[in-house]
Protein backbone atom coordinates (compact mmCIF):
# COMPACT_ATOMS: atom_id res chain seq x y z
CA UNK A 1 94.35 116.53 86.06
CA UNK A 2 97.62 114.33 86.44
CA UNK A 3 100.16 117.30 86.45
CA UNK A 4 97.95 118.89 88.92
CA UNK A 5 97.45 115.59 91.32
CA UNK A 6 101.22 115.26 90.96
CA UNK A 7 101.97 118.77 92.03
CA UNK A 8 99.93 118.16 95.06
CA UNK A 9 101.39 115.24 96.04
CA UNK A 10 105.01 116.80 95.49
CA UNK A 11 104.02 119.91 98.14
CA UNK A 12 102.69 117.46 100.58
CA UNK A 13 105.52 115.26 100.79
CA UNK A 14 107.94 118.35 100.92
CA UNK A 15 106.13 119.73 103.90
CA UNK A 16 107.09 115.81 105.37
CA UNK A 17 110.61 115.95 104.19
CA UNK A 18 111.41 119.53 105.49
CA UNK A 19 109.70 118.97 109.12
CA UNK A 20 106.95 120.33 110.55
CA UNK A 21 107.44 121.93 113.99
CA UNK A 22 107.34 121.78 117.16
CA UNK A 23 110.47 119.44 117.12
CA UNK A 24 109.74 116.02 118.63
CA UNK A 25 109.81 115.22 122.59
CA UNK A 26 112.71 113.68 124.02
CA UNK A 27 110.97 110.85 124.32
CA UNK A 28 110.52 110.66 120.74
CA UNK A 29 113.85 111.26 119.70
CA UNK A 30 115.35 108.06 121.96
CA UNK A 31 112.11 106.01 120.33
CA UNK A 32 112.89 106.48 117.06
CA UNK A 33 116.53 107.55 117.00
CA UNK A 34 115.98 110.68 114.83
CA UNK A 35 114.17 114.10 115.44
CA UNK A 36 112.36 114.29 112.25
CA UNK A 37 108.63 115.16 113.08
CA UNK A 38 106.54 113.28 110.79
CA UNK A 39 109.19 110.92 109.76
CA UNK A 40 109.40 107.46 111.61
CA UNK A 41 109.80 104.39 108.96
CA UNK A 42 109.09 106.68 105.99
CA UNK A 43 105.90 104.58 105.42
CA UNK A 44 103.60 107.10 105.89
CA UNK A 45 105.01 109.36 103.43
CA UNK A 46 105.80 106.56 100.98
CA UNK A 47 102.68 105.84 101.21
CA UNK A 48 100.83 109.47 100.19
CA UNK A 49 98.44 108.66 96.52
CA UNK A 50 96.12 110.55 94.38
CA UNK A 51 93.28 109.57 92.75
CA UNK A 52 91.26 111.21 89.87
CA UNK A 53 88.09 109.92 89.13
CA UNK A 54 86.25 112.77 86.64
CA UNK A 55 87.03 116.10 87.90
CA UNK A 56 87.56 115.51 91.20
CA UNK A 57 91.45 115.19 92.69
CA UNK A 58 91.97 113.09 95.71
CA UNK A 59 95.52 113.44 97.12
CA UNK A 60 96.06 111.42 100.47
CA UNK A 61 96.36 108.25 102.27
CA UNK A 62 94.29 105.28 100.75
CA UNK A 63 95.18 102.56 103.27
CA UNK A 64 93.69 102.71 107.30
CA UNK A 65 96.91 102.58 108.80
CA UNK A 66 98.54 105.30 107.20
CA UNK A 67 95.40 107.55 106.90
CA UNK A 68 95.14 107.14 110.83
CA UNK A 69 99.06 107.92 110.86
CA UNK A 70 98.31 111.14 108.84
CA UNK A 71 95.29 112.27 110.57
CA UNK A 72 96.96 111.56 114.16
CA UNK A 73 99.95 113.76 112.78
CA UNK A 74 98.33 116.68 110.88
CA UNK A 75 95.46 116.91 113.91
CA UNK A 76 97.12 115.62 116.85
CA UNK A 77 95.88 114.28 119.91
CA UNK A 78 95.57 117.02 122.58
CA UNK A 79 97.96 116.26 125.56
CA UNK A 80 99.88 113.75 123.96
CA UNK A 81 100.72 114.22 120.33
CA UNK A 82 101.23 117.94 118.66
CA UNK A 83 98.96 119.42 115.70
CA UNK A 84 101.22 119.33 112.77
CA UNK A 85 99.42 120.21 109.59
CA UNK A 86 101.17 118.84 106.95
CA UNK A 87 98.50 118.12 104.81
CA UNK A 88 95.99 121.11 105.27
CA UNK A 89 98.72 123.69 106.14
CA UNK A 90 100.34 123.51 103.36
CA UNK A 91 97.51 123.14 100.89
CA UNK A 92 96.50 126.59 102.41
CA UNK A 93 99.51 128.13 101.62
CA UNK A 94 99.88 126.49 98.05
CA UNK A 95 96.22 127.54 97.57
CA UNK A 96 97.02 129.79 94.57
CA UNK A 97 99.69 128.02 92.95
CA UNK A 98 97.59 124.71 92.64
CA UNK A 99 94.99 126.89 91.51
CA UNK A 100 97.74 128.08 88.44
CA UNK A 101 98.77 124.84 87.82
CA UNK A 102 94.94 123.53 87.37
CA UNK A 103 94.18 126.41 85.24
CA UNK A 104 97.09 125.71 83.28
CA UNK A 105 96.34 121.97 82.87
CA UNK A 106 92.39 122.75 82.10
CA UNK A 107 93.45 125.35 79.49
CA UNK A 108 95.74 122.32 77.54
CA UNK A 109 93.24 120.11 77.82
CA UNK A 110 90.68 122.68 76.17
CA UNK A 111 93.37 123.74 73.64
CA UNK A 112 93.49 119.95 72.45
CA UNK A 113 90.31 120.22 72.04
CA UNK A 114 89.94 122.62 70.20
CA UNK A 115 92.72 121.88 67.61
């Protein structure tokens, strides 16, 4: 379940490294001196972990600060902070390729197995 957890992991942090829109408010952009949605410090998305504990994947933020970072980002706070959905977005629109990748991983694992 590794490779899969991994892959995960490596579309989530994409969708963080390539921006998620709308751009950020003027505001923004003279707070933080860039207009990177999503991207402050880099903490938050240094910060992104999976977990496997028997057949269940956990890929997210472990630690309060950054789980509230994440949840305020890919939610939003209406009037004062846009929805960007890094996290559930783009597991929706990986849906079938982490699906592949799982299958692929299960069938090695069975294959060992086997021999």
């Amino acid at each position: 379940m590794i490779k899969t957890a991994e892959f995960v992991k490596s579309l989530v942090v994409k969708a963080i490294d390539d921006g998620m829109p709308p751009p950020n408010a003027p505001s923004t952009v003279d707070q933080k001196g860039s207009n990177h949605p999503l991207v402050d410090t880099g903490e938050m998305r240094n910060s992104i972990e999976y977990r496997i504990d028997g057949n269940t994947i956990r890929v997210g933020f472990f630690d309060e600060q950054n789980a509230l970072k994440a949840v305020v980002n890919n939610y939003g706070v209406p009037g004062k902070i846009p929805a960007r959905p890094f996290m559930s977005a783009t597991i929706d629109e990986h849906i079938d390729d982490i699906s592949k990748v799982l299958m692929n991983e299960m069938a090695d694992k069975i294959l060992e197995r086997v021999k």
